[in-house]
N, C-alpha and C. Protein backbone atom coordinates (compact mmCIF):
# COMPACT_ATOMS: atom_id res chain seq x y z
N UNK A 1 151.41 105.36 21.85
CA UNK A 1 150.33 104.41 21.84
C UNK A 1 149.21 104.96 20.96
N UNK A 2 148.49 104.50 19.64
CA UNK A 2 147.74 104.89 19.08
C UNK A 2 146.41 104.28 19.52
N UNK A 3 145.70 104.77 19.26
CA UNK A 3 143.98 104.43 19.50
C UNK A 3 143.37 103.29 19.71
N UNK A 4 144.14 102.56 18.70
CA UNK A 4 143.93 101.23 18.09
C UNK A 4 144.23 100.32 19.42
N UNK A 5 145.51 100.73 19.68
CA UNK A 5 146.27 99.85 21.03
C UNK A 5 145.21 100.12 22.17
N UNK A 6 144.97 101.01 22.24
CA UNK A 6 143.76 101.33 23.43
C UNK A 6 142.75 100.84 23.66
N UNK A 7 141.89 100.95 22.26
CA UNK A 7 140.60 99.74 22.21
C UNK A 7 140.72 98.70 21.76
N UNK A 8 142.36 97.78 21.85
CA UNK A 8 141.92 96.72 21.75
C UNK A 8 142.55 96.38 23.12
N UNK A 9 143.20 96.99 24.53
CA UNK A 9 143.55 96.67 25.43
C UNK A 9 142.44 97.00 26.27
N UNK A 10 141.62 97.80 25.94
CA UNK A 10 140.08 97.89 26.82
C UNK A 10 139.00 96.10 26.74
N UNK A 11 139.71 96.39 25.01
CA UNK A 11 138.37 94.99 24.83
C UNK A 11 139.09 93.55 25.53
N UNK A 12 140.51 93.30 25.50
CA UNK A 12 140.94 92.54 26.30
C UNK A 12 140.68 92.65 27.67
N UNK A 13 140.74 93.93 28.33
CA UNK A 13 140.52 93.62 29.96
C UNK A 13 139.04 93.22 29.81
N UNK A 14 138.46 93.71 28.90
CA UNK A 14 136.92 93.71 29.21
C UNK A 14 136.37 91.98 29.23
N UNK A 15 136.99 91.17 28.03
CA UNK A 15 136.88 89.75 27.94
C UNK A 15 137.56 89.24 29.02
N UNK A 16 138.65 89.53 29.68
CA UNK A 16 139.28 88.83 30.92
C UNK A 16 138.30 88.60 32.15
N UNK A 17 137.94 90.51 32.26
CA UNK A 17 136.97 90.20 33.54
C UNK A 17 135.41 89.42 33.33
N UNK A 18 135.30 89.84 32.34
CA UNK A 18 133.84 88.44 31.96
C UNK A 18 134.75 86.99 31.95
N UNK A 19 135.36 86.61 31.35
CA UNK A 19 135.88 84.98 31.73
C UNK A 19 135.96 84.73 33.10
N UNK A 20 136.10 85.99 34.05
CA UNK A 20 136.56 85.50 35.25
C UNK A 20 134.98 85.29 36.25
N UNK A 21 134.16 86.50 35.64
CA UNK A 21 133.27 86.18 36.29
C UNK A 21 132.60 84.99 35.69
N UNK A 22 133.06 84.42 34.38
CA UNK A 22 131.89 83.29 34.12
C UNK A 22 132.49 81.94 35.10
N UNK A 23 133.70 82.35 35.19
CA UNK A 23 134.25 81.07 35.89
C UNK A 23 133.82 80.77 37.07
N UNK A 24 133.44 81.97 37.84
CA UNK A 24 133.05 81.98 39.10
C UNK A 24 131.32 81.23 39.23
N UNK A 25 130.95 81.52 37.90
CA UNK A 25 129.45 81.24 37.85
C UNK A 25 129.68 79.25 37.42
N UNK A 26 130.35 78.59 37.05
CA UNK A 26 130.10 77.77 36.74
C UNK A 26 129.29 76.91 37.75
N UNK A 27 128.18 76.05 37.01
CA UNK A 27 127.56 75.15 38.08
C UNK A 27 126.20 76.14 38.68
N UNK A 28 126.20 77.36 38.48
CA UNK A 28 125.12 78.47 39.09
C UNK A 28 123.88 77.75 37.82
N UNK A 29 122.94 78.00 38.73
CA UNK A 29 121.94 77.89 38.07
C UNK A 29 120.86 79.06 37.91
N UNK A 30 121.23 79.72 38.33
CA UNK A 30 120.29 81.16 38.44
C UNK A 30 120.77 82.36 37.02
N UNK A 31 119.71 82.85 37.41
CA UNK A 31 120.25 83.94 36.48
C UNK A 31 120.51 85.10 37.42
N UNK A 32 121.38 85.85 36.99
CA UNK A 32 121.30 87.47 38.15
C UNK A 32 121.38 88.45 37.15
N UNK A 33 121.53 89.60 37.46
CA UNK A 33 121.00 91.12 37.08
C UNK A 33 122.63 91.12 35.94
N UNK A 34 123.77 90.73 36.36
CA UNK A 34 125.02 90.74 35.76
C UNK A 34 124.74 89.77 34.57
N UNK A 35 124.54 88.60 34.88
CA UNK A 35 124.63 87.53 34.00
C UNK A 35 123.44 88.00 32.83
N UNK A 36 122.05 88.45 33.37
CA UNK A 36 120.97 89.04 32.02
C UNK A 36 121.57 90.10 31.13
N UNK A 37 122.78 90.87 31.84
CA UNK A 37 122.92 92.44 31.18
C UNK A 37 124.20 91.77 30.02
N UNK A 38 124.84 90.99 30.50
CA UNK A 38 125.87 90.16 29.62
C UNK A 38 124.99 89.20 28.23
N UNK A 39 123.98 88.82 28.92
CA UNK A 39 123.11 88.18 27.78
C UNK A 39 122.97 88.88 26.49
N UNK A 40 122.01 90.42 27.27
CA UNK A 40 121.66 91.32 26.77
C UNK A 40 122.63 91.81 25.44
N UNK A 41 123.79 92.05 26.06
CA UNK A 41 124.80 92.79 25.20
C UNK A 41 125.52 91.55 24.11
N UNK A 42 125.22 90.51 24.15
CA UNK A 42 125.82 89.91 23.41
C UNK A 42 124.76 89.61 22.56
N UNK A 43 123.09 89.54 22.77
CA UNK A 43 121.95 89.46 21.69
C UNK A 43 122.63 90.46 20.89
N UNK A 44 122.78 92.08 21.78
CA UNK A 44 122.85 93.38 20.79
C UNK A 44 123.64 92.70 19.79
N UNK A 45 124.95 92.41 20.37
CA UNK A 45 126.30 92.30 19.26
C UNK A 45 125.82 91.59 18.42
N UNK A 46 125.13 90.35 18.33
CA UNK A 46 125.37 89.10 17.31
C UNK A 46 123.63 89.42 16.84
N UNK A 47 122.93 90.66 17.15
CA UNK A 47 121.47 90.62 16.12
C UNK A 47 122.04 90.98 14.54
N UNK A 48 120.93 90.96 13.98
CA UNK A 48 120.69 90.93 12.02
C UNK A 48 120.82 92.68 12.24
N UNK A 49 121.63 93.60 11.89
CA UNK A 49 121.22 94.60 11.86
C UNK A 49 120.08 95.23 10.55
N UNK A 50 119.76 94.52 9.73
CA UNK A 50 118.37 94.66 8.67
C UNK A 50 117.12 93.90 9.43
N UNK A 51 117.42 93.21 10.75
CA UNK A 51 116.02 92.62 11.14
C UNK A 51 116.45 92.99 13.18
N UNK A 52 116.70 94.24 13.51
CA UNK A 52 116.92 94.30 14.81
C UNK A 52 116.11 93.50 15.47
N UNK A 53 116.16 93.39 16.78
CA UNK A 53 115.24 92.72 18.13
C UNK A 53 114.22 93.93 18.43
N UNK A 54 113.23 93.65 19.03
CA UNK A 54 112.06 94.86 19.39
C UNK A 54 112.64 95.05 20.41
N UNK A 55 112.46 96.66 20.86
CA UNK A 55 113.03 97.08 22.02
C UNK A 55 111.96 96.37 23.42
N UNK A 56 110.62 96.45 22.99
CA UNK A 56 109.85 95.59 24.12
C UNK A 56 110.06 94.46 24.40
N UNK A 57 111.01 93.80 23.42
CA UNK A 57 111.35 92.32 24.44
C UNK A 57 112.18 92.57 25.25
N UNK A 58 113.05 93.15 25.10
CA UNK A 58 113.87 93.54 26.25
C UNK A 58 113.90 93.40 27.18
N UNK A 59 112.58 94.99 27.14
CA UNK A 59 111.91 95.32 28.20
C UNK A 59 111.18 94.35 28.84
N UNK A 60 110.66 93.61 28.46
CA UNK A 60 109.58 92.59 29.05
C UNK A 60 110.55 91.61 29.97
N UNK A 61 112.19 91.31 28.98
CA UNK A 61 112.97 90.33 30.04
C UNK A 61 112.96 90.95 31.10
N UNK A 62 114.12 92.23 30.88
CA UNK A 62 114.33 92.60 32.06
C UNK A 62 112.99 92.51 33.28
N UNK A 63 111.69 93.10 32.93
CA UNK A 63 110.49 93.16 33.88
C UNK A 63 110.66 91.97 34.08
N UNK A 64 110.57 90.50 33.40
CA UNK A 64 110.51 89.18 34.26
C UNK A 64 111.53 88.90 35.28
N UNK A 65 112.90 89.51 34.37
CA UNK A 65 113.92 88.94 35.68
C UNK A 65 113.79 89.64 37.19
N UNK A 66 113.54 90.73 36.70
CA UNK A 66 112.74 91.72 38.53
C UNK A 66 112.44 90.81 38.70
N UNK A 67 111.11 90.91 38.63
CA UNK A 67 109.70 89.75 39.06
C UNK A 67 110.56 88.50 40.12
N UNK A 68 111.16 87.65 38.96
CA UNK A 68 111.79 86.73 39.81
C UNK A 68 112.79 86.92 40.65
N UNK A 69 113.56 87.94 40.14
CA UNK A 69 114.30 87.98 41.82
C UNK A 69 113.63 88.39 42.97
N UNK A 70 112.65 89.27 42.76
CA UNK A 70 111.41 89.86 44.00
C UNK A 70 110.73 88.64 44.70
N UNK A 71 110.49 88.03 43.59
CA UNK A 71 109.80 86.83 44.38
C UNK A 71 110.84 85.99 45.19
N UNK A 72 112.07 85.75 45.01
CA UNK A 72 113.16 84.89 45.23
C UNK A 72 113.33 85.60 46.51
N UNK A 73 113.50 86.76 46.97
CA UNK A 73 113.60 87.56 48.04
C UNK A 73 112.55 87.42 48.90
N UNK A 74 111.08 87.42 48.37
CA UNK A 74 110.01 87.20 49.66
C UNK A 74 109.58 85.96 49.97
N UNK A 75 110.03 84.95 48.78
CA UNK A 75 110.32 83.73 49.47
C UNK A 75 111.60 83.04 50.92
N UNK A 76 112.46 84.01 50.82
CA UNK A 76 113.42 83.96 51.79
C UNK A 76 112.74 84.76 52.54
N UNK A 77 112.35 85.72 52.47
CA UNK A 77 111.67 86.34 54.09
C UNK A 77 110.99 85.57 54.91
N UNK A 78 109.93 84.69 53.92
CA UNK A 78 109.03 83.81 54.25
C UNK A 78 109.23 82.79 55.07
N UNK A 79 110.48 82.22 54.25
CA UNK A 79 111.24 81.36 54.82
C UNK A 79 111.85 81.51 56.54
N UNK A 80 112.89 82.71 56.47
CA UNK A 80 112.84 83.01 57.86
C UNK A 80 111.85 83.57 58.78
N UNK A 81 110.78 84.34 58.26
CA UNK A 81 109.74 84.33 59.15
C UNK A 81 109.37 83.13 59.91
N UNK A 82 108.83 82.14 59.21
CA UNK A 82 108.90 80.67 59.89
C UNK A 82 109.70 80.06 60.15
N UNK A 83 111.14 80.24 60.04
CA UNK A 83 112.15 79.58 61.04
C UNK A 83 112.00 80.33 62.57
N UNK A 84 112.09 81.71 62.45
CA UNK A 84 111.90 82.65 63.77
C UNK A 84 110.20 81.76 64.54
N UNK A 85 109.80 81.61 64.02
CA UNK A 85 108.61 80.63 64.98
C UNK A 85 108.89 79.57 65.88
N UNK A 86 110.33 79.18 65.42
CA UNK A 86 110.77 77.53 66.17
C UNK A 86 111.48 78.31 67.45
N UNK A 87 111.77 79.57 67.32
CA UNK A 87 112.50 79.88 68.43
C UNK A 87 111.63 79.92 69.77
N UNK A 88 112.24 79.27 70.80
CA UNK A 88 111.76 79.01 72.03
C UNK A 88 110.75 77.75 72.27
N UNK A 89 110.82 77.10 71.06
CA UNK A 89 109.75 75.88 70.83
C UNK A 89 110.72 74.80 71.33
N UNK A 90 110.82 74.09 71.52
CA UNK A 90 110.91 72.54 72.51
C UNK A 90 110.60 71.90 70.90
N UNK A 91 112.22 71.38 70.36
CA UNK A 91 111.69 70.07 69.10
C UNK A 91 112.41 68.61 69.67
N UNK A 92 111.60 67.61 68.59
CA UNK A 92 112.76 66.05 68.75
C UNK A 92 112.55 65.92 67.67
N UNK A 93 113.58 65.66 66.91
CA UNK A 93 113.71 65.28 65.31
C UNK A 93 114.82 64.19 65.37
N UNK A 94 114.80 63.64 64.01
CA UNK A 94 115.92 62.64 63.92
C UNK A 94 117.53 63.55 63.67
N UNK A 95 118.46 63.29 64.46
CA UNK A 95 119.46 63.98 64.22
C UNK A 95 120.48 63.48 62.51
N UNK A 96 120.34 64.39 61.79
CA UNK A 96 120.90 64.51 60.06
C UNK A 96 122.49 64.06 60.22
N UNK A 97 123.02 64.10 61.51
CA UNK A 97 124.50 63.55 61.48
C UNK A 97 125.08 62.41 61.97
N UNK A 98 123.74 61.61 62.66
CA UNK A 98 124.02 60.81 63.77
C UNK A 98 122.99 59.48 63.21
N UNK A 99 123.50 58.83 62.93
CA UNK A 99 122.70 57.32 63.04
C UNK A 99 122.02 57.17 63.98
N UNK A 100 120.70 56.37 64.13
CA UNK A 100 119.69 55.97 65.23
C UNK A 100 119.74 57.37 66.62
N UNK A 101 120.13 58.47 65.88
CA UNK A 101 119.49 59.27 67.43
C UNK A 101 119.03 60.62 66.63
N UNK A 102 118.55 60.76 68.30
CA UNK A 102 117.32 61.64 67.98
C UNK A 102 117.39 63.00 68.66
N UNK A 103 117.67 63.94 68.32
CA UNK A 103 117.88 65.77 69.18
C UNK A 103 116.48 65.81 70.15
N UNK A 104 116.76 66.40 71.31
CA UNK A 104 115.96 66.62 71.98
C UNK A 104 116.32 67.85 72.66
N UNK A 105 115.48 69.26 72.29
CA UNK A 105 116.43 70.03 72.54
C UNK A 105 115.41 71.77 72.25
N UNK A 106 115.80 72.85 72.53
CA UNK A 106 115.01 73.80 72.23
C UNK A 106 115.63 75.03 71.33
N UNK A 107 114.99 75.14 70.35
CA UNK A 107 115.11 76.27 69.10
C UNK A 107 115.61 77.76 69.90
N UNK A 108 117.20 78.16 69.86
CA UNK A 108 117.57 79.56 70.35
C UNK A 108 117.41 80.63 70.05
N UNK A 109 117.78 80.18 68.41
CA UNK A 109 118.02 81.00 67.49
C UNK A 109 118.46 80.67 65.84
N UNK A 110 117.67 81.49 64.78
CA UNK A 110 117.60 81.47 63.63
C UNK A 110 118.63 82.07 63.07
N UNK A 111 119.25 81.56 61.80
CA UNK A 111 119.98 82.16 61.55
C UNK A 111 120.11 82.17 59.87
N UNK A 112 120.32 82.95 58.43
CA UNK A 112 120.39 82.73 57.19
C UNK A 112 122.27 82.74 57.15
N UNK A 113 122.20 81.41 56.34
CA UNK A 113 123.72 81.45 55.84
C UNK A 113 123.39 81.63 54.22
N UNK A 114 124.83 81.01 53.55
CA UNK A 114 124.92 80.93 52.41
C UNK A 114 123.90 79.75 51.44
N UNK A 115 124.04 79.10 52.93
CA UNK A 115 123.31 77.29 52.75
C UNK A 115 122.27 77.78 52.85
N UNK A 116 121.41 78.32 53.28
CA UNK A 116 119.96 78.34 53.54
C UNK A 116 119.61 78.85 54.93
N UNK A 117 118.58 78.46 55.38
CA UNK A 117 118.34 78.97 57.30
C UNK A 117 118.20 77.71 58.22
N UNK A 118 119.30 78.18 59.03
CA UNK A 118 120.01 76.91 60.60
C UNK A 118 118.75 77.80 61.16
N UNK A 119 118.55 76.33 61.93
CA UNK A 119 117.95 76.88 63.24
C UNK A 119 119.24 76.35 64.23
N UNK A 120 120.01 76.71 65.76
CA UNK A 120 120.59 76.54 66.67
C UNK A 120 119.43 76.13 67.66
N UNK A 121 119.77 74.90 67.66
CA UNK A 121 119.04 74.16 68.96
C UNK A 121 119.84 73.36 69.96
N UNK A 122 119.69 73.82 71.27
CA UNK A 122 120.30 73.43 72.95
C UNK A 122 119.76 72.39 73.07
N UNK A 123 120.34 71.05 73.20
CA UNK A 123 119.60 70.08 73.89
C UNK A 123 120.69 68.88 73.81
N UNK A 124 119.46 67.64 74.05
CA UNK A 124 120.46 66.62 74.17
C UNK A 124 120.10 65.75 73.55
N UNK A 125 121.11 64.41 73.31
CA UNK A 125 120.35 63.36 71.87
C UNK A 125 120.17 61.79 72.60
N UNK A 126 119.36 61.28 71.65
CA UNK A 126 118.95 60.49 72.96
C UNK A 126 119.12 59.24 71.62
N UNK A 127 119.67 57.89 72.01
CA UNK A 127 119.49 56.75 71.01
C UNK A 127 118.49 55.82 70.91
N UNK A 128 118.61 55.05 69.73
CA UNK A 128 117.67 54.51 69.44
C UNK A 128 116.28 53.93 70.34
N UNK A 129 116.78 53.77 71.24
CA UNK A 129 115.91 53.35 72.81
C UNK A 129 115.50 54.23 73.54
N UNK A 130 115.87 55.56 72.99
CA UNK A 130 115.32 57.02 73.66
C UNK A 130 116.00 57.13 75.05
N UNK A 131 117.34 56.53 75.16
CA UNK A 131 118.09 56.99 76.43
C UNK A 131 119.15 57.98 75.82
N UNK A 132 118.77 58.79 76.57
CA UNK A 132 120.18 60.47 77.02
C UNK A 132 121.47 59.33 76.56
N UNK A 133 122.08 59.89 75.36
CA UNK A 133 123.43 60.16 75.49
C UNK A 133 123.72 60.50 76.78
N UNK A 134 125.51 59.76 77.10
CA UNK A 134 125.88 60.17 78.50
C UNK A 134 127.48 60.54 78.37
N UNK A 135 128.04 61.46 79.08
CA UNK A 135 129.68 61.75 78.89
C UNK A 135 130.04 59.95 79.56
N UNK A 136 131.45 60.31 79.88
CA UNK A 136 132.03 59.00 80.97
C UNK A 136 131.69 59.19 81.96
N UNK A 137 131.37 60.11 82.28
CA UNK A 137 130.98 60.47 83.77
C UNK A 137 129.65 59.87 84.07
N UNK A 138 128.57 59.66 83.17
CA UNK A 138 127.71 59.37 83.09
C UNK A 138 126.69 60.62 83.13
N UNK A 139 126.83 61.92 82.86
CA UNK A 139 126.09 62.38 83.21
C UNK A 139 125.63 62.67 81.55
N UNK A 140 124.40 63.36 81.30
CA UNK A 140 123.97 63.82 79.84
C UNK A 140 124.20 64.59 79.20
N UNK A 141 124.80 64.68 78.44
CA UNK A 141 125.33 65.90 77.11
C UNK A 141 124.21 66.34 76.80
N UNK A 142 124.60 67.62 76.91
CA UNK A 142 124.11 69.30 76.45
C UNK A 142 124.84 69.70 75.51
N UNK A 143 124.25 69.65 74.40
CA UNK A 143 125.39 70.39 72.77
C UNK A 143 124.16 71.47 72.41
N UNK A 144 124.51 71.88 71.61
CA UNK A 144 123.99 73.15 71.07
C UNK A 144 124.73 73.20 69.72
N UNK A 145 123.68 72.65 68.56
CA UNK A 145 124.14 72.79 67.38
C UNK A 145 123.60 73.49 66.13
N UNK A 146 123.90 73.71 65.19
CA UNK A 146 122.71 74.33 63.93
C UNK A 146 122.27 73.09 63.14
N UNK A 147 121.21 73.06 62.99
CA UNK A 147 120.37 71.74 61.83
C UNK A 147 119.64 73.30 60.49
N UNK A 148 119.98 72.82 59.33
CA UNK A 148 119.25 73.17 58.50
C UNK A 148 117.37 73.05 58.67
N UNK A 149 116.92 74.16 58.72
CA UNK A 149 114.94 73.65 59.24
C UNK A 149 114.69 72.88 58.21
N UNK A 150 115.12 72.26 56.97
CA UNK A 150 114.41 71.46 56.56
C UNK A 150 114.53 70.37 57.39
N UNK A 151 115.58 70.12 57.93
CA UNK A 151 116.10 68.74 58.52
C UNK A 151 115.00 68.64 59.94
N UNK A 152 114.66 69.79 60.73
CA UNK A 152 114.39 70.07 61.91
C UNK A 152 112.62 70.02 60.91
N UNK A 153 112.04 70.32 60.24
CA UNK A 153 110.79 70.25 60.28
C UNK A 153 110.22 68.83 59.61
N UNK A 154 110.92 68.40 58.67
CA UNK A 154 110.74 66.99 57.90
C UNK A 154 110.98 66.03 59.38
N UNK A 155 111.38 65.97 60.43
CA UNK A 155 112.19 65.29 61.57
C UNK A 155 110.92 65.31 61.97
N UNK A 156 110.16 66.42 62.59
CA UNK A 156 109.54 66.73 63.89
C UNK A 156 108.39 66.47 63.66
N UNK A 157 108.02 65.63 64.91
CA UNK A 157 107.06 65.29 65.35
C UNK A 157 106.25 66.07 66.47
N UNK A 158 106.90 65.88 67.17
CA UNK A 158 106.46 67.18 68.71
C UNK A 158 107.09 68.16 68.76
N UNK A 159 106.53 69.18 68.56
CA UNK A 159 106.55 70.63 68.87
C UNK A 159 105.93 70.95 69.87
N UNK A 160 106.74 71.68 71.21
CA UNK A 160 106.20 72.68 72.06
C UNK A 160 106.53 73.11 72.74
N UNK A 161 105.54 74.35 73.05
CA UNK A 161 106.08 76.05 73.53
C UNK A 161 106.53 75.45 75.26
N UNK A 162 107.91 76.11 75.55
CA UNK A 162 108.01 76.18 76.45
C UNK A 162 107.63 77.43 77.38
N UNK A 163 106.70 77.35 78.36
CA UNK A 163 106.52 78.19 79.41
C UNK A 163 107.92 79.06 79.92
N UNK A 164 107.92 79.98 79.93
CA UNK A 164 109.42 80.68 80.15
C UNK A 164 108.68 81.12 81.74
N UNK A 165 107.95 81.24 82.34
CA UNK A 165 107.67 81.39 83.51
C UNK A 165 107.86 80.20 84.56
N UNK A 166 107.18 78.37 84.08
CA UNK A 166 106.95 77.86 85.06
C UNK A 166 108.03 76.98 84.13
N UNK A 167 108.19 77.03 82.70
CA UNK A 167 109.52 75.94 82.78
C UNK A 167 108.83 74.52 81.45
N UNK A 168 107.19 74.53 82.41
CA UNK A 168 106.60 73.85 81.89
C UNK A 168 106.25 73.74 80.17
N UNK A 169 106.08 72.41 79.51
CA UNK A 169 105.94 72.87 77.70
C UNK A 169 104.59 72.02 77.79
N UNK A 170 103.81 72.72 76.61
CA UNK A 170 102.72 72.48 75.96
C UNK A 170 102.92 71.91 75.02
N UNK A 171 102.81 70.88 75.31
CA UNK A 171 103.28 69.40 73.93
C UNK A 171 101.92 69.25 73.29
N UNK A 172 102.55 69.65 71.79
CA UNK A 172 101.10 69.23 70.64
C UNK A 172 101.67 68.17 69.48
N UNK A 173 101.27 67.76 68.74
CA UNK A 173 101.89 67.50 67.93
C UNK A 173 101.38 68.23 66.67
N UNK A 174 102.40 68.90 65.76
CA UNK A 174 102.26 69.67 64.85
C UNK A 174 102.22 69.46 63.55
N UNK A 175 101.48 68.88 63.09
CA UNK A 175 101.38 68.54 61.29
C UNK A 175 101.59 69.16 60.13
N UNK A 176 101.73 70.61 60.45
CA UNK A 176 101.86 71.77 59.24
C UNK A 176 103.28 71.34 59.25
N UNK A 177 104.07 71.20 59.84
CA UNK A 177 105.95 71.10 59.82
C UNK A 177 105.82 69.83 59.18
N UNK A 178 105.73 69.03 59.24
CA UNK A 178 106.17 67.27 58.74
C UNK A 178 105.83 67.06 57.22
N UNK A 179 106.52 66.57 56.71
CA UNK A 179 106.52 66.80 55.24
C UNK A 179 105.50 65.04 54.80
């Protein structure tokens, strides 16, 4: 195997695994730390070598793309910081899966997926006339499901803290949540 065969079976794996990751990216709209350094190296390849690029632009991308992923990160903190607020709160929102009904039910627990941040809320849904869903039995369903908080704060109208001592909730209505 001479040299030749070598670097051009490096530069093939090397184009395979970039096709594969671009494939994976299709439809992404972001930029990430992989996708800038791929940018990067292909400005290098295809610059004027009698009119190079300044090394400070570079530098300056790279510093912006930090920037924005930092910010992209304490916006998600942010984000779940104020989902963790709904926990133990008493909501009624319009339920996002269900025609004419409405969740009535209390915030357990927060959670970040891939989708964004569920809140898991215990309760029960009540229809258009504000009567309890009922099994056959007649008695009222208790589900416990995840709603995306946009769905749960654009929804909500009444917010409130349930008393974990007497049981009792402090019904306000909350305007910072309602879009």
């Amino acid at each position: 195997m001479s040299v030749n065969d070598v670097l051009t079976g490096i530069q093939n794996d090397t184009t395979r695994v970039n096709a594969e990751k671009s494939q994976s990216r299709v439809g992404q709209s972001t930029l990430d730390q992989d996708s800038f350094l791929q940018l990067l190296m292909t400005q290098l390849k295809y610059q004027d070598p009698l009119n190079p690029i300044d090394n400070s632009q570079f530098m300056s991308q790279q510093a912006q793309l930090t920037q924005v992923s930092e910010l992209q990160k304490l916006n998600q903190n942010n984000s779940f910081l104020q989902a963790s607020t709904f926990i133990g709160r008493n909501v009624a929102f319009s339920d996002p899966y269900s025609i004419n009904q409405t969740v009535v039910g209390t915030v357990t627990e927060a959670q970040v997926s891939s989708k964004g941040i569920n809140l898991t809320v215990t309760g029960i849904k009540k229809d258009s006339n504000g009567d309890s869903i009922k099994d056959s039995a007649g008695n009222e369903v208790i589900e416990t499901n995840q709603y995306a908080i946009t769905d749960v704060m654009k929804n909500s109208g009444n917010i409130s803290i349930a008393n974990p001592y007497t049981g009792s909730t402090d019904t306000s209505t909350d305007t910072s949540t309602t879009n």
